[in-house]
Protein backbone atom coordinates (compact mmCIF):
# COMPACT_ATOMS: atom_id res chain seq x y z
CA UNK A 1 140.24 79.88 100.13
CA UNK A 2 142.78 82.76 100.66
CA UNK A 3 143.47 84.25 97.90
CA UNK A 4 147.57 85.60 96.27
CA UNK A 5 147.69 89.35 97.06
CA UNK A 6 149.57 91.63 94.78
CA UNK A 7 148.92 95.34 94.10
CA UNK A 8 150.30 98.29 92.22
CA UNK A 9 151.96 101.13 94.64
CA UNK A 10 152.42 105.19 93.56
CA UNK A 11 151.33 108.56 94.30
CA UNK A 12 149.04 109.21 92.91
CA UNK A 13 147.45 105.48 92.48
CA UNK A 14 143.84 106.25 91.54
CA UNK A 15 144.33 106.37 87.53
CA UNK A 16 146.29 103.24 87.62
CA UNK A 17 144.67 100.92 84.93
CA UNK A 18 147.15 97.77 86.70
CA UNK A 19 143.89 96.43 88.93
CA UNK A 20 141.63 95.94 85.76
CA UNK A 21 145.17 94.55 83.84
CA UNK A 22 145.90 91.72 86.02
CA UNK A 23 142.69 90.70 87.34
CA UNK A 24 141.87 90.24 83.21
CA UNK A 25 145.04 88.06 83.80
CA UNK A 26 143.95 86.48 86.49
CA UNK A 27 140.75 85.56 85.13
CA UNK A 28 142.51 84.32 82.05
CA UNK A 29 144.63 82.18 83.43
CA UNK A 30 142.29 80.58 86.02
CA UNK A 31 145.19 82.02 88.76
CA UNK A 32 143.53 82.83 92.35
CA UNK A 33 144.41 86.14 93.46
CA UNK A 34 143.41 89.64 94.05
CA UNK A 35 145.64 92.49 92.97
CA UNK A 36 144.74 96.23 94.61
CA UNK A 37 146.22 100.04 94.17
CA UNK A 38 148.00 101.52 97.29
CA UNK A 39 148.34 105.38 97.44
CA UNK A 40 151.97 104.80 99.38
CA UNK A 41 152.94 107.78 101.61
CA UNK A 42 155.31 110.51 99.69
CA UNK A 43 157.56 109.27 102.54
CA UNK A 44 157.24 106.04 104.00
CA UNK A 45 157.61 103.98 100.83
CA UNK A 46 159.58 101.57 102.57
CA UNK A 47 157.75 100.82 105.46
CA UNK A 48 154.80 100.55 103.20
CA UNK A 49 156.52 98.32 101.29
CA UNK A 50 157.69 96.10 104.38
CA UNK A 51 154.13 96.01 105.60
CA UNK A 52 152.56 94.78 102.54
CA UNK A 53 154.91 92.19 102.18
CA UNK A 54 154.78 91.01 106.31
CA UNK A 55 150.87 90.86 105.92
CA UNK A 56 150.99 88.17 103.15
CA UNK A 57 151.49 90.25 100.08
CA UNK A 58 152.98 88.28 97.76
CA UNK A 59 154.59 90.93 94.55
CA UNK A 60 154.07 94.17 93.88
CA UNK A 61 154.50 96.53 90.88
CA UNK A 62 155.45 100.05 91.19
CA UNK A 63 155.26 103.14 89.75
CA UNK A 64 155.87 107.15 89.71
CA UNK A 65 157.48 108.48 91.57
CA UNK A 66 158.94 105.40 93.60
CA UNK A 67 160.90 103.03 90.65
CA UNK A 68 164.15 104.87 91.97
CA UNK A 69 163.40 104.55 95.61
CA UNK A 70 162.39 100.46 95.31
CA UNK A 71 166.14 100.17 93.21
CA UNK A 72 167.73 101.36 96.24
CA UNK A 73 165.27 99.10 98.60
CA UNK A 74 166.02 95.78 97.12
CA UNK A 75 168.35 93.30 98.06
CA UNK A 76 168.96 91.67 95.09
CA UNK A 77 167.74 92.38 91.56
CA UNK A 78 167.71 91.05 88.24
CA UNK A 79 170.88 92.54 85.59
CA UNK A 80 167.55 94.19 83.63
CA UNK A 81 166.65 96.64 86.97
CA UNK A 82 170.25 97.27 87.20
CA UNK A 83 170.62 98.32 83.60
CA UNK A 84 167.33 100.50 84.01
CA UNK A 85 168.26 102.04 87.46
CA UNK A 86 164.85 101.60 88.72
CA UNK A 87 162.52 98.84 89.73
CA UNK A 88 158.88 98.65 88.94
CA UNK A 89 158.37 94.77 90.13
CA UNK A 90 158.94 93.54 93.33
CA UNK A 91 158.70 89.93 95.02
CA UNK A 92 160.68 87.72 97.99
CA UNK A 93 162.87 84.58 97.17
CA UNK A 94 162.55 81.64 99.42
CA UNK A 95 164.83 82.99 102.10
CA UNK A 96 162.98 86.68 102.04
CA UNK A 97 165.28 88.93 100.26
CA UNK A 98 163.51 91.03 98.30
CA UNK A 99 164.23 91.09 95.14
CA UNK A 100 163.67 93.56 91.68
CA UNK A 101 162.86 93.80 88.40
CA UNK A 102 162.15 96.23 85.61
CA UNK A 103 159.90 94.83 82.76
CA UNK A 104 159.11 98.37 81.30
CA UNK A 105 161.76 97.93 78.03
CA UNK A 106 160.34 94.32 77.62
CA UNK A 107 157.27 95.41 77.64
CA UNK A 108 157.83 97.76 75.01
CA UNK A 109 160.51 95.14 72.65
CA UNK A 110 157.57 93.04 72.88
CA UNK A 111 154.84 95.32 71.82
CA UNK A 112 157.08 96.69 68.80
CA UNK A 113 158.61 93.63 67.59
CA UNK A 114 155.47 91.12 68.38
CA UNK A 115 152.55 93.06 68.81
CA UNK A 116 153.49 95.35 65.87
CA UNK A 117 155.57 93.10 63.55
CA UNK A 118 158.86 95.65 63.55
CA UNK A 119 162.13 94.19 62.73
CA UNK A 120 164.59 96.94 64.84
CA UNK A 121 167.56 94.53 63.44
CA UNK A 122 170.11 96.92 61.98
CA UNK A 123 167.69 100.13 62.53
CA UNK A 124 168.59 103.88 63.53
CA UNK A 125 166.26 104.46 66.47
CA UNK A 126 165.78 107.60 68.15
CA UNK A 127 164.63 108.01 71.97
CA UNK A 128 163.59 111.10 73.09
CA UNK A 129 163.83 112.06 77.08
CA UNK A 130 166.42 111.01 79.08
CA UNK A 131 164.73 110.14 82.35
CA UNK A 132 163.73 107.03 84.47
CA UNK A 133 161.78 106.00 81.54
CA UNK A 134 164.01 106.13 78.67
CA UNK A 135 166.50 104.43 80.78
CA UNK A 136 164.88 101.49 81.78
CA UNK A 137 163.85 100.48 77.87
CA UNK A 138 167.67 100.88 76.73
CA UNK A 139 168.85 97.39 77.54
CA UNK A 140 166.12 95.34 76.03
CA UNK A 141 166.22 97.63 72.46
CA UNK A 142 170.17 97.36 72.85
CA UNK A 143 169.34 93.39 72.91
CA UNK A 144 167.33 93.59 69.49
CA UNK A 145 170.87 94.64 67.47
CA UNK A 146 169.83 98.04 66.50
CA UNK A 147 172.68 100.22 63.91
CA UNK A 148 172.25 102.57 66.84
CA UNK A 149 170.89 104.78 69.40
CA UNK A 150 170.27 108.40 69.59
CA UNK A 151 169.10 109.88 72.63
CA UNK A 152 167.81 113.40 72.29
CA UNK A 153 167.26 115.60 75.88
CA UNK A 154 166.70 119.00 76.76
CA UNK A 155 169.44 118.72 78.56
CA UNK A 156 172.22 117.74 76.26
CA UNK A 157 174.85 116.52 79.42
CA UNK A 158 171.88 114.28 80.93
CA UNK A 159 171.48 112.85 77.31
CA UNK A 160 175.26 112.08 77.09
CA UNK A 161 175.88 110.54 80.81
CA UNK A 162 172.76 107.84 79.75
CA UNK A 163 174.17 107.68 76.43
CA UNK A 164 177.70 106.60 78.14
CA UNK A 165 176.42 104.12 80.31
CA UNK A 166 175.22 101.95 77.40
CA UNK A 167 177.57 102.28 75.05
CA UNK A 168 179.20 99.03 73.57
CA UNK A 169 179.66 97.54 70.56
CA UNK A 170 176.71 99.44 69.15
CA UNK A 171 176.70 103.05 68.69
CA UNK A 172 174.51 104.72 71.15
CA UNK A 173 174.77 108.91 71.23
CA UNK A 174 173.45 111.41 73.45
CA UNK A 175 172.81 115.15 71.93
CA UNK A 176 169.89 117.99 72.35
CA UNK A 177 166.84 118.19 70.39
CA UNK A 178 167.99 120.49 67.91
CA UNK A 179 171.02 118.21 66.83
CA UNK A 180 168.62 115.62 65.09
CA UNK A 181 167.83 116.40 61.54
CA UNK A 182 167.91 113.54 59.72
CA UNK A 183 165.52 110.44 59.35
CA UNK A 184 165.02 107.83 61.78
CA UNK A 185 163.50 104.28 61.20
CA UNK A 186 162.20 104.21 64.74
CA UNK A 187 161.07 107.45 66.86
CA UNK A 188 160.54 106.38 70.62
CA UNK A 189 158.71 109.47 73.10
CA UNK A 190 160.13 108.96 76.60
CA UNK A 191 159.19 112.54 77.62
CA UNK A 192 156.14 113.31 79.89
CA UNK A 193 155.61 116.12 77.82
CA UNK A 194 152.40 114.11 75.88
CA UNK A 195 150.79 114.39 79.44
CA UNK A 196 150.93 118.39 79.13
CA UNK A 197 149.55 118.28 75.87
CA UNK A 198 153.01 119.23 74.56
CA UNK A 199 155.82 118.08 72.69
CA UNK A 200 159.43 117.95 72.32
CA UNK A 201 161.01 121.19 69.71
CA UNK A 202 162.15 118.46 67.36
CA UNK A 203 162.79 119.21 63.79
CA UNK A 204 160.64 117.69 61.00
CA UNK A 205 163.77 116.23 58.99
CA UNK A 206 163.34 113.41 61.76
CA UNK A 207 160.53 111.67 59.95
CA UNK A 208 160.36 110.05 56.64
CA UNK A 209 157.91 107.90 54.98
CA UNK A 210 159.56 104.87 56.27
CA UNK A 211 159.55 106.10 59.81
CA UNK A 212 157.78 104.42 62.41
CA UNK A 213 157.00 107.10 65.63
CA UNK A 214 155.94 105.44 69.01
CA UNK A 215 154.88 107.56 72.33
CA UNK A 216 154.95 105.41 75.65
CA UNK A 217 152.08 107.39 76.69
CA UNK A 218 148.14 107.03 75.23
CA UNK A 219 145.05 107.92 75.44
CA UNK A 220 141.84 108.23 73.74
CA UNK A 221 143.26 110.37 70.69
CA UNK A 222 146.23 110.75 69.40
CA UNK A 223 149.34 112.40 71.42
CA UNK A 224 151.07 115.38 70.06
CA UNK A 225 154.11 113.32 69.52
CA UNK A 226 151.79 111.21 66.95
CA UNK A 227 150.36 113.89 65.56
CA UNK A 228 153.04 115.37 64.59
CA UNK A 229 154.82 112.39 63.72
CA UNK A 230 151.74 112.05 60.96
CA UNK A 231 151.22 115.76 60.07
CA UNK A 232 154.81 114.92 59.15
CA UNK A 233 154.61 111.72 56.79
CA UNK A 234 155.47 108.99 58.89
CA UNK A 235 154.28 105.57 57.62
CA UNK A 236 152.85 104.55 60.96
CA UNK A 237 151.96 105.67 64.80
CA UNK A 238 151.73 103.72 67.55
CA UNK A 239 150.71 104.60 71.15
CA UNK A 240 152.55 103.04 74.47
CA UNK A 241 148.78 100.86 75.47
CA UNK A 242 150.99 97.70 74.49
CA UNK A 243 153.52 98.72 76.27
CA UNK A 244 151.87 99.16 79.23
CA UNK A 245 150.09 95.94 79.02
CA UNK A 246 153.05 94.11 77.96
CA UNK A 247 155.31 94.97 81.00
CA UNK A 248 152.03 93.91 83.30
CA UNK A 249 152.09 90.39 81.46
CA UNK A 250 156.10 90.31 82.12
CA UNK A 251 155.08 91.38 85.86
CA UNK A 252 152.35 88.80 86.13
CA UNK A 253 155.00 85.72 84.54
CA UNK A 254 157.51 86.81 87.04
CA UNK A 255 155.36 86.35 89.77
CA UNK A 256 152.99 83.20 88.30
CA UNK A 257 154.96 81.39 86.11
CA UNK A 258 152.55 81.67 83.26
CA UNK A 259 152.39 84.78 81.10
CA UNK A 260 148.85 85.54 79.94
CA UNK A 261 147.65 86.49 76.57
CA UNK A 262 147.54 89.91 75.91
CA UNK A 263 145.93 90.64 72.86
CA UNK A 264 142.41 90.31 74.71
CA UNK A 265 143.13 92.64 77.18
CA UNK A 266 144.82 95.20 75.21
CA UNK A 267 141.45 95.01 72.94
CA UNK A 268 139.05 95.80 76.31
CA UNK A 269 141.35 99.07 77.71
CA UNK A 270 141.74 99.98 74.43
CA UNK A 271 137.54 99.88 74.52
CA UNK A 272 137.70 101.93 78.04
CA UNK A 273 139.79 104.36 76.87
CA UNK A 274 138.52 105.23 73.74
C-alpha cells in the first residue's frame, strides 16, 4: 500500500528533528505515511514546492529561511498565516489551491498554557525580537487576553511597525531593549541570538520572583536567555522543545484530522537531546 507523503522543506534541512516528530505521530496514531526532509534550492523554492506536490505529496511544513517566501506562494491561507506573515504548513484543497498555515504561536499558547499550566489571562508579557518568529506567535497570545504586550528589538522602529500591526483593544508596545526595566509576568526569547551563544542587553529589573522566562530555542543545557533569566530570580524557565513539538502536532491535525499526543514524544527528543 502507498503510503501519505509529507516532508519538512529548508536550507539547511539536515538538523531538522520534524522526520523523527511526525513519524512518532504517525506511529501513534496508527496513520500510514512517510514524512522526509528536503534541502530546497536557495532559489527554486517554488518549483520545489510545485514538484513535491505534482508527484503525490500530500502537506508540507516549512522552515528557515522560506516561511516568507511560501506566504507569498499560497493561494489562500488561513487568518492565523496572515496575522503571522509567514507560512510554515502547506497543503491543497479539493480543487488544488494551495493553501497556508502558521501553527508556530499555537504551538507555543499550547505548550505555555497546557503543557506548562500558565494562566497569561490579564498578564504583562514581554517578547523579545521582532522578526518572522515573534510575529507569527502574536495572534494566538493576543487570543489568551493578556494586560499587554511589549515587544523589545534592537531596532526600536522594527519593534514599533510589529507593535502597530496588532494593536487593538489590548495594549501592545514596541520599544528597544534598554526601555524595559520593570517586571514582567511572562518573558518570551524570539531572538536567534540563543543560537550564538548570546543574548539580548536586557536589564535585570525585567525579572522578578514571579516571572516566568521562556526561549523558543533549546537544547541540551540551558540557553543564555534561561540562564540569565535564573541567575536573575525568576520562579521558572522553560525551553521552546514544546513549542516545537506542539506546532508539529497542530501541523499533523491540519493535515490528518487527528492531533496526536504529545507528551510522549516531547519525553523521547527531550531523551535525544539531552
Amino acid at each position: 500500500m502507498t503510503q501519505d507523503l509529507y516532508a519538512v522543506m529548508g536550507n539547511p534541512i539536515s538538523h531538522s528533528k520534524s522526520p523523527l516528530i511526525h513519524n512518532l505521530f504517525a506511529q501513534q496514531t496508527g496513520e500510514s505515511l512517510e514524512y522526509t526532509a528536503i534541502q530546497c534550492p536557495m532559489d527554486d523554492f517554488p518549483g520545489t514546492v510545485r514538484t513535491f506536490f505534482e508527484r503525490g505529496g500530500k502537506g508540507l511544513n516549512v522552515t528557515v529561511p522560506f516561511k516568507q517566501t511560501a506566504y507569498e506562494l499560497v493561494d489562500r491561507m488561513t487568518p492565523g498565516a496572515e496575522a503571522a506573515g509567514a507560512v510554515n504548513t502547506l497543503f491543497q484543497d479539493a480543487d488544488g489551491q494551495l493553501c497556508g498555515e502558521n501553527t508556530d504561536g499555537l504551538g507555543l499558547v499550547q505548550d505555555l498554557t497546557v503543557n506548562q499550566g500558565l494562566d497569561l489571562s490579564g498578564k504583562r508579557i514581554l517578547v523579545l525580537g521582532a522578526g518572522g518568529a515573534v510575529r507569527g506567535v502574536l495572534r494566538p497570545l493576543l487570543g489568551q487576553k493578556p494586560a499587554e504586550i511589549v515587544i523589545a528589538n534592537r531596532t526600536v522602529e522594527k519593534a514599533e511597525a510589529l507593535a502597530s500591526l496588532f494593536s487593538n483593544d489590548i495594549p501592545v508596545r514596541g520599544c528597544g531593549f534598554a526601555d524595559v526595566t520593570e517586571p514582567f509576568d511572562l518573558t518570551i526569547n524570539g531572538t536567534s541570538a540563543s543560537l550564538q551563544g548570546d543574548l539580548p542587553p536586557l536589564d535585570a529589573g525585567i525579572i522578578a520572583a514571579h516571572t516566568v522566562s521562556y526561549d523558543m530555542m533549546y537544547g541540551p543545557d540551558l540557553t543564555p536567555f534561561n540562564r540569565w533569566a535564573r541567575e536573575h530570580g525568576a520562579q521558572r524557565v522553560i525551553d521552546g522543545l514544546g513549542m516545537l513539538v506542539e506546532q508539529a502536532a497542530e501541523a499533523f491535525a491540519c493535515w490528518r484530522g487527528v492531533r496526536p499526543e504529545t507528551a510522549p514524544v516531547m519525553a523521547q527528543l527531550r531523551d535525544r537531546v539531552g
